[in-house]
N, C-alpha and C. Protein backbone atom coordinates (compact mmCIF):
# COMPACT_ATOMS: atom_id res chain seq x y z
N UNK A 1 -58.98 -32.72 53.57
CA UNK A 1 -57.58 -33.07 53.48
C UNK A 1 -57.34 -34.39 54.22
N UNK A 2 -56.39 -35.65 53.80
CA UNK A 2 -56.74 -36.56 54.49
C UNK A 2 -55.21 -36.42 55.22
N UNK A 3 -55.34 -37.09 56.26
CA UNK A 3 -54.24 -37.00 57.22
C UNK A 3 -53.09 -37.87 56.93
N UNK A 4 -51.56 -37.84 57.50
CA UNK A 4 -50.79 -38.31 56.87
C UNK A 4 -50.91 -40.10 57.06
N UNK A 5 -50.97 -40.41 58.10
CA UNK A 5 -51.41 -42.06 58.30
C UNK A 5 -52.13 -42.88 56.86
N UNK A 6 -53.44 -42.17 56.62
CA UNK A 6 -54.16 -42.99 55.81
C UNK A 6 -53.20 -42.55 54.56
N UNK A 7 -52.95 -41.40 54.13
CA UNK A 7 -52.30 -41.18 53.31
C UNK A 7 -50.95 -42.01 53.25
N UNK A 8 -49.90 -42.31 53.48
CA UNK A 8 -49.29 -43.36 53.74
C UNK A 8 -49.46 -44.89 53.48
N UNK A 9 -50.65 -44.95 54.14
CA UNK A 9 -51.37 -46.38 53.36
C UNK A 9 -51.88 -46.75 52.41
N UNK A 10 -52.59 -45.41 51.61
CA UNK A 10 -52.80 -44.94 50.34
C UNK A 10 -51.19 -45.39 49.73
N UNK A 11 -50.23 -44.86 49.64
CA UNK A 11 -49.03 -44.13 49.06
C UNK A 11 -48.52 -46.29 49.01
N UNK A 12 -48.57 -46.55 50.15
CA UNK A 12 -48.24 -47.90 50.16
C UNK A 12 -48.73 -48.99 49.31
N UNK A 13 -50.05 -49.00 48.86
CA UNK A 13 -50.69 -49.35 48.53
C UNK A 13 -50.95 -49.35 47.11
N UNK A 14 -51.12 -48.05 46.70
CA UNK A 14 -51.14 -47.44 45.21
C UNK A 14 -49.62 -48.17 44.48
N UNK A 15 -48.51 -47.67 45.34
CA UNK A 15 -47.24 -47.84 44.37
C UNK A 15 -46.08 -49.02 44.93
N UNK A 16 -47.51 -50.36 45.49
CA UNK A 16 -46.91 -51.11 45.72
C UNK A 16 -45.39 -51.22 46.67
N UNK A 17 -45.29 -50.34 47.43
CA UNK A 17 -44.44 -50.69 48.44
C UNK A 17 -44.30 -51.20 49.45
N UNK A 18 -43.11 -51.92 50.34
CA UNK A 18 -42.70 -53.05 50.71
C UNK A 18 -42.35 -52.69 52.05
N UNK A 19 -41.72 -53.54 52.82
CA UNK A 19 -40.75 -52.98 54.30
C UNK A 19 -39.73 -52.18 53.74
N UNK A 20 -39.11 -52.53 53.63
CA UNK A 20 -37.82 -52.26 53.06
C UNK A 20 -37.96 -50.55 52.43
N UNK A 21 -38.85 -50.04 51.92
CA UNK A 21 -39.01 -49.14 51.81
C UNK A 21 -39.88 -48.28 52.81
N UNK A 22 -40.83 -48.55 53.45
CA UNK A 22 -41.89 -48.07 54.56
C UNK A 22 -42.38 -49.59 55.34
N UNK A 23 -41.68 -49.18 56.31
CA UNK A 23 -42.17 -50.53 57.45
C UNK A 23 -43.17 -50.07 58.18
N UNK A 24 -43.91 -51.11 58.35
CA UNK A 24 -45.00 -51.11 59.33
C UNK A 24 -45.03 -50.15 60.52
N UNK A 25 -43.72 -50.15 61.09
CA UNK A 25 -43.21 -49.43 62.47
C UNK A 25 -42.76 -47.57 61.84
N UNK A 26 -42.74 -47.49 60.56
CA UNK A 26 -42.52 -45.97 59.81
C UNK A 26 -42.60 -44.70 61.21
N UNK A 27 -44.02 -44.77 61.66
CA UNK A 27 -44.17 -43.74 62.83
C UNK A 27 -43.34 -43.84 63.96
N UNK A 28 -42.54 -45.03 64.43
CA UNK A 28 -41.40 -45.07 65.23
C UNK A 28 -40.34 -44.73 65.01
N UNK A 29 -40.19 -43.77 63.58
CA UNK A 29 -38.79 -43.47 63.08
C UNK A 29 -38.60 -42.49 62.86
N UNK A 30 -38.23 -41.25 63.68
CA UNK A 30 -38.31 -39.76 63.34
C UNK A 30 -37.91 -38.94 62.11
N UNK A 31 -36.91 -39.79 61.58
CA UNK A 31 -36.23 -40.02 60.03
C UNK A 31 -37.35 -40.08 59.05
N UNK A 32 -38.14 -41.10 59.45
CA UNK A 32 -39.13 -42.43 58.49
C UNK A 32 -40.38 -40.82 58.59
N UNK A 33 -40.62 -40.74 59.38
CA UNK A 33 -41.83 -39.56 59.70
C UNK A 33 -41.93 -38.26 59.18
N UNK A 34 -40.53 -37.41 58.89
CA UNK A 34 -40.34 -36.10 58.78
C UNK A 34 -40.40 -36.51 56.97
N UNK A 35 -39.41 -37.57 56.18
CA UNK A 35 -39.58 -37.82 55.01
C UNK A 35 -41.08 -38.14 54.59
N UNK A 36 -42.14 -38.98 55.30
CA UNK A 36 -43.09 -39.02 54.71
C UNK A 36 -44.05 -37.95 54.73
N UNK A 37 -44.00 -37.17 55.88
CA UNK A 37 -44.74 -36.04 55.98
C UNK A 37 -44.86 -35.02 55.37
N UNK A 38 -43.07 -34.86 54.61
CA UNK A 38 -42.71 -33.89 53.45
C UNK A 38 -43.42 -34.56 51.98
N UNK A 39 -43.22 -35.90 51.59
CA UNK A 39 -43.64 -36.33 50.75
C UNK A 39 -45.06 -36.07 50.40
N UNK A 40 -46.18 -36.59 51.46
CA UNK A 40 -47.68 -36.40 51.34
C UNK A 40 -48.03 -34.97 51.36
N UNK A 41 -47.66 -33.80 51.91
CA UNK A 41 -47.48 -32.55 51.83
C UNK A 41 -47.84 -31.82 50.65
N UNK A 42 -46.06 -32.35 49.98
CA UNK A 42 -45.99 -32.23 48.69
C UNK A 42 -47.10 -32.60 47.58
N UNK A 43 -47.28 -34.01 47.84
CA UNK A 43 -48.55 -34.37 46.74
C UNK A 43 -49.36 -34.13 46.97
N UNK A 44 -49.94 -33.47 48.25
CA UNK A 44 -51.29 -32.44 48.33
C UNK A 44 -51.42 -31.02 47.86
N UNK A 45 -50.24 -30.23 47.84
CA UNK A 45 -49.65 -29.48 47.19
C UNK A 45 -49.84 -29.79 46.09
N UNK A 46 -49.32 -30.77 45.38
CA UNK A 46 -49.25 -31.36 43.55
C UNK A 46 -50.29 -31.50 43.25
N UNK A 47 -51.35 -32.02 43.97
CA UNK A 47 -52.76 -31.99 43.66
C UNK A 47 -54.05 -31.07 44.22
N UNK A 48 -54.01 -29.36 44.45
CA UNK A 48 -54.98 -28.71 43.95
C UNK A 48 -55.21 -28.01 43.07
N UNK A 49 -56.32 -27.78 42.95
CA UNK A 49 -56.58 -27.10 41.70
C UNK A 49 -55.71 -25.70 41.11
N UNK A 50 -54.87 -24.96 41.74
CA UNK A 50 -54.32 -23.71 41.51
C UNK A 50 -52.83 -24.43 40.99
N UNK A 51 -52.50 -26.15 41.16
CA UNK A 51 -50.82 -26.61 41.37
C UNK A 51 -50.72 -26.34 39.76
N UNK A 52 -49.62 -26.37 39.17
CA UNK A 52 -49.18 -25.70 38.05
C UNK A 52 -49.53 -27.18 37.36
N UNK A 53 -49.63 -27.61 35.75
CA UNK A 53 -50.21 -28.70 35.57
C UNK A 53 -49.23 -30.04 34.94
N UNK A 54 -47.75 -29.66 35.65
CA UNK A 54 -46.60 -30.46 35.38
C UNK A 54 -45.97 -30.87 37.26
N UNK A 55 -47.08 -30.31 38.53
CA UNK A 55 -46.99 -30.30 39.35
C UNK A 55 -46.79 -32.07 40.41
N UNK A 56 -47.62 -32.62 39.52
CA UNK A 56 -48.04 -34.51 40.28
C UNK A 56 -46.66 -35.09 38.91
N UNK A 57 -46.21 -34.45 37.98
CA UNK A 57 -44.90 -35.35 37.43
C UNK A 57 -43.82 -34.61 38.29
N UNK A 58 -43.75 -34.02 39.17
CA UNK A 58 -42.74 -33.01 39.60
C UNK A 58 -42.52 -33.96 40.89
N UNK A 59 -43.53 -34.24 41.42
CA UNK A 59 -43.85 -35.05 42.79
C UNK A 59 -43.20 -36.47 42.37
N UNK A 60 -43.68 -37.09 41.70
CA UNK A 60 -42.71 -37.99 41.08
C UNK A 60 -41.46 -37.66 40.81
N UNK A 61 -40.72 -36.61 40.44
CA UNK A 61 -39.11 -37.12 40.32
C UNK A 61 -38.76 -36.60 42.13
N UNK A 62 -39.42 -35.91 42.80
CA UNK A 62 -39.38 -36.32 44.24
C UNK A 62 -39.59 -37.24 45.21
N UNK A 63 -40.55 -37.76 44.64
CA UNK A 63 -40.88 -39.13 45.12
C UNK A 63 -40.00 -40.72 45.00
N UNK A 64 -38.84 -40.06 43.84
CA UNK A 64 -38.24 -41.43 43.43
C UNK A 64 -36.97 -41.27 44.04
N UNK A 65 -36.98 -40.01 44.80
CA UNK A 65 -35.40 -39.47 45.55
C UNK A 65 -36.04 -39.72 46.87
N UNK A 66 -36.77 -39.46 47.12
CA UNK A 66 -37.38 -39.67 48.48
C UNK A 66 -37.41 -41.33 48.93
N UNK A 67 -37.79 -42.17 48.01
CA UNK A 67 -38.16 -43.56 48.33
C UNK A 67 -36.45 -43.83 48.30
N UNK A 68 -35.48 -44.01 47.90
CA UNK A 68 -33.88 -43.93 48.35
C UNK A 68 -33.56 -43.61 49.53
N UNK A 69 -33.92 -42.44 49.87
CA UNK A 69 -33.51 -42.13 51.26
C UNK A 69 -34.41 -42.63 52.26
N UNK A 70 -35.61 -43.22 52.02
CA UNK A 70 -36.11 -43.95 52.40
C UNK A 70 -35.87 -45.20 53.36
N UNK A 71 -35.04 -46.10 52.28
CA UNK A 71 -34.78 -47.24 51.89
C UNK A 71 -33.51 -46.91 52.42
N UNK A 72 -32.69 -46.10 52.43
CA UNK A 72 -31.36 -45.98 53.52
C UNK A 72 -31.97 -45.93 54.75
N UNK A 73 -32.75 -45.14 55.14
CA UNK A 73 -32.88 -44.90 56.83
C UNK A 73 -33.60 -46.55 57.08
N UNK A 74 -34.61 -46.71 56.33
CA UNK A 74 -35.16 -48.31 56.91
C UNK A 74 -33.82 -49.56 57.10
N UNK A 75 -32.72 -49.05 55.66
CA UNK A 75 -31.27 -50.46 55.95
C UNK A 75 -31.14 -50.01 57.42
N UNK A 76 -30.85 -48.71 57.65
CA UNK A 76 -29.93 -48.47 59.01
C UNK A 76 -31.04 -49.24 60.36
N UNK A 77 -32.16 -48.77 60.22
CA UNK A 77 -33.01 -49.19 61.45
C UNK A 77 -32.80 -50.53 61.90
N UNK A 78 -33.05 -51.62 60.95
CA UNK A 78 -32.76 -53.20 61.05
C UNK A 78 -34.00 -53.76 61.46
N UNK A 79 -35.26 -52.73 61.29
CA UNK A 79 -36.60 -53.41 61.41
C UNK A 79 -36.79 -54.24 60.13
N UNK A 80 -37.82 -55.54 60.69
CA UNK A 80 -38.38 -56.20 59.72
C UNK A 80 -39.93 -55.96 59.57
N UNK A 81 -40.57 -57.03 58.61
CA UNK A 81 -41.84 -56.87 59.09
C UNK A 81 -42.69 -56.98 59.76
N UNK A 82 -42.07 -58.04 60.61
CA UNK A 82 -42.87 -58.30 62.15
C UNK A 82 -42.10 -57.42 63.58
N UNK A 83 -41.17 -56.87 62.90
CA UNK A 83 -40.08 -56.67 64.35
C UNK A 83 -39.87 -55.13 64.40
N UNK A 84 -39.94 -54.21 65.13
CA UNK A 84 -39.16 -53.04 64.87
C UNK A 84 -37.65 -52.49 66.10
N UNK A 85 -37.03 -52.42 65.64
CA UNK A 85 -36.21 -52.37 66.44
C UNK A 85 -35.48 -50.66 66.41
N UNK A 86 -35.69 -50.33 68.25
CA UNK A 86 -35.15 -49.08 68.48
C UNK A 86 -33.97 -48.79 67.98
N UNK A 87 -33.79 -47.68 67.25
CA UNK A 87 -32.63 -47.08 67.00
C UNK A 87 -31.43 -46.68 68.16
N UNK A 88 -30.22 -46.60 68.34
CA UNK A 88 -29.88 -46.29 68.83
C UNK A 88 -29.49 -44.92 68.80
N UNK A 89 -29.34 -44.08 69.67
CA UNK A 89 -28.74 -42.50 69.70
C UNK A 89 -26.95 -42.74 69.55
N UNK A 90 -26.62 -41.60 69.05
CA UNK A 90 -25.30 -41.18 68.87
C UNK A 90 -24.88 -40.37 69.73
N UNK A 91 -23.63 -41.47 70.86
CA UNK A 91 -23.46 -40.32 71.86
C UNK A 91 -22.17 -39.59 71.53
N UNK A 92 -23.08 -38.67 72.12
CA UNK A 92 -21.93 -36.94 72.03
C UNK A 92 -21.28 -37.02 73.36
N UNK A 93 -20.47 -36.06 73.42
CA UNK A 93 -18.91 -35.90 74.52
C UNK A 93 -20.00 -35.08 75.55
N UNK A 94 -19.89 -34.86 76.34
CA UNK A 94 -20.94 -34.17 77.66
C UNK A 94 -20.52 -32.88 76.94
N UNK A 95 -19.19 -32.15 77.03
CA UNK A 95 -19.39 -30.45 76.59
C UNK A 95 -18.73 -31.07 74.63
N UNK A 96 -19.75 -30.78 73.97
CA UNK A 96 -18.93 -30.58 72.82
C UNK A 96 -18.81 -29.49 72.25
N UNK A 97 -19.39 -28.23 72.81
CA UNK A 97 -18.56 -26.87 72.14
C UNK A 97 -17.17 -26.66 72.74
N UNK A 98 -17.14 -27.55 73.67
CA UNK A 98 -15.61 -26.68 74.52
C UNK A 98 -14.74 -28.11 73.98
N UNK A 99 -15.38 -29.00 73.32
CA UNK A 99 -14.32 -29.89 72.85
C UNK A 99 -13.82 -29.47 71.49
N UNK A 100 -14.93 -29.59 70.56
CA UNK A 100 -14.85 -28.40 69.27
C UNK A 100 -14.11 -27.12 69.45
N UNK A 101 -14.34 -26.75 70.31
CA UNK A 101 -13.40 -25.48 70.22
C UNK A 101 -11.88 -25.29 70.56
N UNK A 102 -11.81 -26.56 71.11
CA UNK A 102 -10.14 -27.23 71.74
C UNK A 102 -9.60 -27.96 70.16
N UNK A 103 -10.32 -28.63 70.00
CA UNK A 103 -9.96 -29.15 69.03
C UNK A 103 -9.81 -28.07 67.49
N UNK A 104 -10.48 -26.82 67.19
CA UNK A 104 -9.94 -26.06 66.28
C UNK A 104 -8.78 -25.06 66.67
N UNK A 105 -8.61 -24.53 67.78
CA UNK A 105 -7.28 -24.29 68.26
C UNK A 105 -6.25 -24.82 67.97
N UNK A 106 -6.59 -25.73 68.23
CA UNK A 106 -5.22 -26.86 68.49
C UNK A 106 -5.02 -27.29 66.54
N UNK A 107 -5.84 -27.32 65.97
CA UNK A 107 -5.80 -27.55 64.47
C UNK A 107 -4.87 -25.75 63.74
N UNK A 108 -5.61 -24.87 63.98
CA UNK A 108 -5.29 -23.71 63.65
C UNK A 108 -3.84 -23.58 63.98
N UNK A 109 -3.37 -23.73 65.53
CA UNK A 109 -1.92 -23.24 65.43
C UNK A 109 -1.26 -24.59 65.03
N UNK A 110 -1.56 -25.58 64.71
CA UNK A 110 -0.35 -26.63 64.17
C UNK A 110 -0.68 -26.11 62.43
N UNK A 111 -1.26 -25.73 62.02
CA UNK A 111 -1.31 -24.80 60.68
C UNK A 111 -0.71 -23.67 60.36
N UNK A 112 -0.73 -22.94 61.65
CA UNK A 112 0.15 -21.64 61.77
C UNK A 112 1.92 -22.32 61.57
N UNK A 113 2.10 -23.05 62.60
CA UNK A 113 3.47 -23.30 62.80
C UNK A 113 3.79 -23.70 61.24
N UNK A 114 2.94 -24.55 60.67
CA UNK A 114 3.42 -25.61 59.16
C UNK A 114 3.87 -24.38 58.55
N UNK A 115 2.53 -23.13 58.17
CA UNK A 115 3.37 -21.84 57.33
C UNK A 115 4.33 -21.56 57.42
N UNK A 116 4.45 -20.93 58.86
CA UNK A 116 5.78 -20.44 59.33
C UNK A 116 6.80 -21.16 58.88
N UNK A 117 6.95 -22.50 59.06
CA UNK A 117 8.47 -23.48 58.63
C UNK A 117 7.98 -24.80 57.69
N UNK A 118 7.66 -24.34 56.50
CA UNK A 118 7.00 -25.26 55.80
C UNK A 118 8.46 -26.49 55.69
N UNK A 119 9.21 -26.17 55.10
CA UNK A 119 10.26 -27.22 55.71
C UNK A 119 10.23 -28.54 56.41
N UNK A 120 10.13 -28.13 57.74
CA UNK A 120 9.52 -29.05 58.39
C UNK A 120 8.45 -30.24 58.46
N UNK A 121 7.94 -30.04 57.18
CA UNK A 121 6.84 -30.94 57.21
C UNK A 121 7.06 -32.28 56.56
N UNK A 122 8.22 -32.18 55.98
CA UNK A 122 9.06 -33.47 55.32
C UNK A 122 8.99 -34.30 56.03
């Protein structure tokens, strides 16, 4: 079984792909990593002998949804081909269940009140 790296370079290689779709820096992207890992998986899957024999065209219409979402997570990163640049994290509120949970309260009874006096909402 070959491992996902060479496989990757294989995958790069074979179907002619670019940065823009798999950058050099791919393993720095936890996004870039979990998609290719599912992908090569799959076409190892698609290719043994027991895979059903419409299994490697099946991988292909996955493969052509996969290289999209691809190609979104690489726009968002802003790596090039010489450059990779850290993603930033998305910061969260320190408690967000007790903010979430303030915040559907507070949604629920201004919903309650609207029933009660729909009127009012003019």
């Amino acid at each position: 079984m070959v491992g996902v790296p060479t496989w990757i370079r294989w995958c790069v290689r074979r179907y002619r792909l670019d940065h823009r779709t798999i950058p050099p820096c791919w393993y720095r992207h936890g996004a870039l990593v979990e998609e290719l890992s599912a992908l090569c998986t799959g076409w190892q899957a698609a290719h043994t002998p027991t895979a059903p024999g419409n299994a490697p065209l099946e991988w292909h219409a996955h493969f052509a949804a996969t290289r999209q979402r691809l190609g979104d997570w690489v726009a968002r990163s802003g790596c090039r081909p010489d450059e990779h640049r850290d993603q930033q994290s998305t910061t969260w509120v320190d408690e967000p269940d007790i903010d979430f949970l303030a915040h559907v309260t507070q949604d629920a009874d201004r919903r309650n009140t609207s029933r009660a006096q729909p009127w009012e909402d003019d």
